[in-house]
C-alpha atoms as a PDB file:
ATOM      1  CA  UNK A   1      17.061  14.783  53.122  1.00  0.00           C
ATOM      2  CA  UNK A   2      14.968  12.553  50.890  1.00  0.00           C
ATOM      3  CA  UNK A   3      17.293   9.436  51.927  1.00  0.00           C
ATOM      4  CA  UNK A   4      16.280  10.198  55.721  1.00  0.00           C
ATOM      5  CA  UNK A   5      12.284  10.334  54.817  1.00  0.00           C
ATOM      6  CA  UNK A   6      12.796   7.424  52.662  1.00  0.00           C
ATOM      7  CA  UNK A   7      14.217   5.702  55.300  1.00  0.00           C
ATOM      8  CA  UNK A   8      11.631   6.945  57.971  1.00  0.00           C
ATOM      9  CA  UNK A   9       8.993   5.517  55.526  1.00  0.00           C
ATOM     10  CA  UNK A  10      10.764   1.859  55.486  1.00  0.00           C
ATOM     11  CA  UNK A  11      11.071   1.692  59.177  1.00  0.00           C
ATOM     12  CA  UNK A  12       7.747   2.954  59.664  1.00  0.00           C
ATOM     13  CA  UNK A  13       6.136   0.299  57.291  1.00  0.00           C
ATOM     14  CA  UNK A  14       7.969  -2.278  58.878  1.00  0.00           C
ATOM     15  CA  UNK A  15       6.245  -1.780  62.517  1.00  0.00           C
ATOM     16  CA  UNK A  16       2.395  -3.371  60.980  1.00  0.00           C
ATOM     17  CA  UNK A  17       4.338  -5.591  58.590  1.00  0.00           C
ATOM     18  CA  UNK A  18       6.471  -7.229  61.821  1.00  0.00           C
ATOM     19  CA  UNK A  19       3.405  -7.431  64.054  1.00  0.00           C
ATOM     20  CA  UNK A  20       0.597  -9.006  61.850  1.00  0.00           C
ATOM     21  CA  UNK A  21       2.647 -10.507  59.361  1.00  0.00           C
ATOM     22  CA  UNK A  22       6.334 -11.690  59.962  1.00  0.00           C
ATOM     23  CA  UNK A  23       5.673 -12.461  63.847  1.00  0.00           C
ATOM     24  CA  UNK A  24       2.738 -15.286  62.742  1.00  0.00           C
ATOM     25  CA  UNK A  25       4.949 -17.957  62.421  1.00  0.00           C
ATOM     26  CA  UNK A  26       6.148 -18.013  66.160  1.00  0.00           C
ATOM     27  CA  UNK A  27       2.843 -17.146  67.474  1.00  0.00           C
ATOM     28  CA  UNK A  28       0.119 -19.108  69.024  1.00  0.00           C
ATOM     29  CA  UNK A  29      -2.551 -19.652  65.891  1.00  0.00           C
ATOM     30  CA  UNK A  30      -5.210 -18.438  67.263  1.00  0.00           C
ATOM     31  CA  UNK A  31      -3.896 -15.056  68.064  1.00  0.00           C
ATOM     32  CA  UNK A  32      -4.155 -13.789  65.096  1.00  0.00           C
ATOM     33  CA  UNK A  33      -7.783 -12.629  63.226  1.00  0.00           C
ATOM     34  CA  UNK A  34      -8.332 -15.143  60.092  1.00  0.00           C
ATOM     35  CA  UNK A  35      -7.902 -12.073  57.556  1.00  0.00           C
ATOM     36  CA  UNK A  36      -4.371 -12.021  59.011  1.00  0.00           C
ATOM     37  CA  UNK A  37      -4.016 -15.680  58.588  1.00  0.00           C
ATOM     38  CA  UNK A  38      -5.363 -16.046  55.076  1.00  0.00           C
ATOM     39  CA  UNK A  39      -3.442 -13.149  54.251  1.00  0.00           C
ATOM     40  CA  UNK A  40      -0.136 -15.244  55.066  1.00  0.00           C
ATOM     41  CA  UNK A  41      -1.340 -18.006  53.864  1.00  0.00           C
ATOM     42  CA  UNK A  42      -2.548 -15.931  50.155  1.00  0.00           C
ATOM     43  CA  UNK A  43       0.789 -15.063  50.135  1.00  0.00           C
ATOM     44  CA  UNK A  44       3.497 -17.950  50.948  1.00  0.00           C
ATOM     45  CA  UNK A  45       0.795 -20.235  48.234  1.00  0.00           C
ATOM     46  CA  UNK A  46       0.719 -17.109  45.822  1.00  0.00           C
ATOM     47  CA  UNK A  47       4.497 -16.153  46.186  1.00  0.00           C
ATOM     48  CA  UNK A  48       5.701 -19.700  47.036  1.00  0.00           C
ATOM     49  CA  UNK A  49       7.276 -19.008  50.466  1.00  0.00           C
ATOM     50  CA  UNK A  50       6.701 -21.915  52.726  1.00  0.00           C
ATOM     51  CA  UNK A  51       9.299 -20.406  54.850  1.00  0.00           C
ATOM     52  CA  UNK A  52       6.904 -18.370  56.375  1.00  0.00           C
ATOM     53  CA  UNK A  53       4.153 -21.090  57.061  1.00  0.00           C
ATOM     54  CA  UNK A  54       6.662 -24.170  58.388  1.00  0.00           C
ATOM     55  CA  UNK A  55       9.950 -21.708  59.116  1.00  0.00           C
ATOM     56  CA  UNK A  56      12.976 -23.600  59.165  1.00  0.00           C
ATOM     57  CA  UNK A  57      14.764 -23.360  63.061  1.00  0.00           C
ATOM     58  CA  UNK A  58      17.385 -21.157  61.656  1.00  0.00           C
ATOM     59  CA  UNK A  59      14.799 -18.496  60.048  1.00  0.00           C
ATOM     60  CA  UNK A  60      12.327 -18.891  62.978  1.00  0.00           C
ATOM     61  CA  UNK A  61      16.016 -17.503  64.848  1.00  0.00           C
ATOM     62  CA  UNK A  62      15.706 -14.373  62.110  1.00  0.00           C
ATOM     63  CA  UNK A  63      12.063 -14.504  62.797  1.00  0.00           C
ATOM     64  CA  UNK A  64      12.694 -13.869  67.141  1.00  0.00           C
ATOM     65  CA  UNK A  65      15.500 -11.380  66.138  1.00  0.00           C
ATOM     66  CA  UNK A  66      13.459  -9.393  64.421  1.00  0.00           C
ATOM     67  CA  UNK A  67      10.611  -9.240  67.266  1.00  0.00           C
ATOM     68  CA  UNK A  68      13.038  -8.372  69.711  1.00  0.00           C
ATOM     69  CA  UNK A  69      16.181  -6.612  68.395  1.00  0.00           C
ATOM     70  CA  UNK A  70      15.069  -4.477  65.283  1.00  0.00           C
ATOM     71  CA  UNK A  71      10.910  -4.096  66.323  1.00  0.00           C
ATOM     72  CA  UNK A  72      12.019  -1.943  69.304  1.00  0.00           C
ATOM     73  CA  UNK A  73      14.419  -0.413  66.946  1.00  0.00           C
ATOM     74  CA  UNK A  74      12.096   0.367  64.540  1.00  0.00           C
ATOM     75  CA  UNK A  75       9.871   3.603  65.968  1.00  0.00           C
ATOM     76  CA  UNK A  76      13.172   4.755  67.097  1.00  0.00           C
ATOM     77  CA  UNK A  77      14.477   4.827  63.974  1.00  0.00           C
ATOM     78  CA  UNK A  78      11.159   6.407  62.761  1.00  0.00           C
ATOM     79  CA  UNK A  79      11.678   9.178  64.858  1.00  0.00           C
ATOM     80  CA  UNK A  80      15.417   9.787  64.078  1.00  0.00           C
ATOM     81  CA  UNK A  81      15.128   9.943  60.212  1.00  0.00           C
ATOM     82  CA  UNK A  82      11.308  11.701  60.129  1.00  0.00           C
ATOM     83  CA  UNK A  83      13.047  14.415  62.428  1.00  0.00           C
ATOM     84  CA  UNK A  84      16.290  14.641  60.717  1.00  0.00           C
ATOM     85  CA  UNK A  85      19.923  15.489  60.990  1.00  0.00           C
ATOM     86  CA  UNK A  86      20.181  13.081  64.004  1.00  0.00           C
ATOM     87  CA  UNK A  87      23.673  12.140  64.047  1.00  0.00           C
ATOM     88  CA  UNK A  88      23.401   9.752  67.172  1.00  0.00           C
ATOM     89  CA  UNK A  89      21.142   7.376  65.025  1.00  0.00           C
ATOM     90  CA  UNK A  90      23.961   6.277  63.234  1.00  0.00           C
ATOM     91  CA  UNK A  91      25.805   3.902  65.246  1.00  0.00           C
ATOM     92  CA  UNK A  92      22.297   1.843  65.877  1.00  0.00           C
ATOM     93  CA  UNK A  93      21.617   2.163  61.975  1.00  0.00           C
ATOM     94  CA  UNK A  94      24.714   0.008  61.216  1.00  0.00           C
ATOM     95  CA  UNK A  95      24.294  -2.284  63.507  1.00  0.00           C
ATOM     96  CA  UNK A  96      20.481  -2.473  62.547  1.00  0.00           C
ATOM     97  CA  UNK A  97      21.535  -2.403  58.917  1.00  0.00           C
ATOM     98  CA  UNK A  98      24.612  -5.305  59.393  1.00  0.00           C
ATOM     99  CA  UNK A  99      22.307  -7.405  60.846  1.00  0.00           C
ATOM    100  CA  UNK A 100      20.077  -7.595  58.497  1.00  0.00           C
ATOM    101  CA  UNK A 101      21.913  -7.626  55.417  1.00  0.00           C
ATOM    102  CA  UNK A 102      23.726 -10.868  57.075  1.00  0.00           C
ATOM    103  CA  UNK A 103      20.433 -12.433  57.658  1.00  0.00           C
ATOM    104  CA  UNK A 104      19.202 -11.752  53.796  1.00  0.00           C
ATOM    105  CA  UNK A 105      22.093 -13.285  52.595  1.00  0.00           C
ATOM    106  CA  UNK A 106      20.919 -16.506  54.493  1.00  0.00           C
ATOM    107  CA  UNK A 107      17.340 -16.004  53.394  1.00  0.00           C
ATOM    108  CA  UNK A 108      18.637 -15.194  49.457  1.00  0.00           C
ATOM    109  CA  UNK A 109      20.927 -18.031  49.193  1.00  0.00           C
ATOM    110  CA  UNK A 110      18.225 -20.767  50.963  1.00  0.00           C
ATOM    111  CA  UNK A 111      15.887 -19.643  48.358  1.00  0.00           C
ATOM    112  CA  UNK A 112      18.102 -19.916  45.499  1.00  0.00           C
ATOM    113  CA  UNK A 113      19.707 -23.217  46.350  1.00  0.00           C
ATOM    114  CA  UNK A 114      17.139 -25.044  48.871  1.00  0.00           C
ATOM    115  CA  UNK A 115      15.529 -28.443  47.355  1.00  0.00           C
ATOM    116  CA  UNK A 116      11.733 -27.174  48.133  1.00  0.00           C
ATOM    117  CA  UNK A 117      10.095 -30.422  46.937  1.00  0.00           C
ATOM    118  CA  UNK A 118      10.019 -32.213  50.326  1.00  0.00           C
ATOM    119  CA  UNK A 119       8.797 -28.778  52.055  1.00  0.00           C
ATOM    120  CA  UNK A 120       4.813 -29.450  52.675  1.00  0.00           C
ATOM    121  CA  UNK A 121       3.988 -26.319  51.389  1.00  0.00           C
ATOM    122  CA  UNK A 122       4.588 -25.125  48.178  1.00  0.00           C
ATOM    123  CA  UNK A 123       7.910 -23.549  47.812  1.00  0.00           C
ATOM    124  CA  UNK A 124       9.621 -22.437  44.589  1.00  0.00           C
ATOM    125  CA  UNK A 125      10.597 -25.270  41.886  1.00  0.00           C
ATOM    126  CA  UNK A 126      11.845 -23.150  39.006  1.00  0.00           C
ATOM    127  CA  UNK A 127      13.757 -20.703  38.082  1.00  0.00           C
ATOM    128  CA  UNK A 128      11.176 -17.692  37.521  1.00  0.00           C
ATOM    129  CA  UNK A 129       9.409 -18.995  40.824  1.00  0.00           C
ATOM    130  CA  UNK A 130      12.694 -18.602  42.706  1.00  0.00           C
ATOM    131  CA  UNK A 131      12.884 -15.079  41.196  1.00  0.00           C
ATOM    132  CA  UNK A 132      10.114 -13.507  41.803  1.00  0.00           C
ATOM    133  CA  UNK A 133      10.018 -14.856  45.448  1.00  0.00           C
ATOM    134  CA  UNK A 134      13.511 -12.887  45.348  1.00  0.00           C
ATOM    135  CA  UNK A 135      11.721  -9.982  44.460  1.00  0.00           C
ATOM    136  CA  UNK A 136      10.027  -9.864  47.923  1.00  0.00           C
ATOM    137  CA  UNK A 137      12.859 -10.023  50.007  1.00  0.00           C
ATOM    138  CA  UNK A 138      15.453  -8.158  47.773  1.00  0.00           C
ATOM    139  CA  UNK A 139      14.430  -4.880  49.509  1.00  0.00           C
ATOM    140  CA  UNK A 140      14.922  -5.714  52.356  1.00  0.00           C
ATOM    141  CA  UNK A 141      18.523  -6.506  51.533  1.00  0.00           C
ATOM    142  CA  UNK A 142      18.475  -2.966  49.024  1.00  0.00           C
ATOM    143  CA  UNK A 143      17.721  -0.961  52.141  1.00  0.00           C
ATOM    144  CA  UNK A 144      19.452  -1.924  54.624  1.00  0.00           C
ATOM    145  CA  UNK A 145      22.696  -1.348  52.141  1.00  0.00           C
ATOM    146  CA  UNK A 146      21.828   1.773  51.182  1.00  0.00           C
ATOM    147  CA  UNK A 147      21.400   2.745  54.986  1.00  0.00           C
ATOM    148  CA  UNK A 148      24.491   1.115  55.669  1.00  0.00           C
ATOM    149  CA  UNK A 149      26.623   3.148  52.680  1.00  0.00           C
ATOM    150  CA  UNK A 150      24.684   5.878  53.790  1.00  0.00           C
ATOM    151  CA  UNK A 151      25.710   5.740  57.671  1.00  0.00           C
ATOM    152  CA  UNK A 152      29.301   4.892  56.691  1.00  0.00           C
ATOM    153  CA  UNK A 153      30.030   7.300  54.019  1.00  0.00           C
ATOM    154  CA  UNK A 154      27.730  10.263  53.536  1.00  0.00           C
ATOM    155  CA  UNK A 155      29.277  13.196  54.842  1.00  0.00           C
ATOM    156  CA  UNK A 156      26.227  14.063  57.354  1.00  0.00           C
ATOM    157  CA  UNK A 157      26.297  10.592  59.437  1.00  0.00           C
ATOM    158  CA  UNK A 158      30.500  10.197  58.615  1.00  0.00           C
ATOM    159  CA  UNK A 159      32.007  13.267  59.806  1.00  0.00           C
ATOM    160  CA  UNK A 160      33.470  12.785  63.232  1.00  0.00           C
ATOM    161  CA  UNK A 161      33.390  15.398  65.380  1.00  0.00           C
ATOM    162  CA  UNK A 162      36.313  16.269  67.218  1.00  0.00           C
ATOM    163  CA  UNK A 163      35.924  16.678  71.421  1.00  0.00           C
ATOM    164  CA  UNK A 164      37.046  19.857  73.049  1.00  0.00           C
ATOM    165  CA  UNK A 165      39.780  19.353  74.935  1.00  0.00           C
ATOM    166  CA  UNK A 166      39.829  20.787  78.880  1.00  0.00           C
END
């Protein structure tokens, strides 16, 4: 049971996180208060993540994916795993949970082995920089596994159940 609240908790701090952080970059600018701006902007120059301020095409692609595949998915998912024992979640958890695991790999290795020096913001240039900016997206890649090994092999979500026959 405390995987399922656990996961209820990630989903459900991912709805405010999405819609005044992570959608910013695809939004007009003046949409958004300036606390939400400066926050984005306090963090890409504190954490080094230009991504965020001048997205690349291909994570501005993660960026729309995540507004309109996993956002809807996401009170839906808050609702499955607060309530518990709901075996139909699990289907939509792994493809929720594939997804995104596919995407961090992306994300991981472009932060690892990009060149940030010709990026106009400040992106990571060494080693510990690179790390730490790891840091903030490694859960996201930590989650989504462990709902993915959890879907796929926990007895609960695994079991199939067999069909009465007529």
């Amino acid at each position: 049971r405390w995987r399922e609240r656990f996961f209820a908790l990630y989903f459900l701090s991912h709805i405010p996180i999405t819609l005044l952080i992570d959608l910013q970059p695809l939004l007009p600018a003046g949409l958004y208060p300036p606390a939400l701006t400066e926050l984005l902007q306090w963090y890409a120059a504190s954490f080094r993540d230009p991504m965020m301020l001048q997205p690349p095409e291909w994570f501005k692609a993660f960026i729309y994916c995540e507004a309109f595949l996993q956002m809807p998915f996401f009170p839906i998912a808050v609702y499955a795993f607060f309530k518990g024992g709901c075996k139909w979640i699990r289907t939509p958890a792994i493809v929720y949970s594939t997804h995104v695991v596919t995407t961090l790999f992306a994300i991981l290795a472009h932060i690892l082995f990009h060149d940030f020096s010709k990026s106009e913001h400040v992106g990571p240039q060494t080693q510990r920089e690179r790390l730490i900016l790891l840091s903030i997206y490694g859960p996201y890649l930590l989650i989504p596994l462990l709902i993915l090994f959890t879907m796929l092999f926990h007895p609960h979500y695994s079991h199939l159940e067999k069909r009465k026959r007529k």
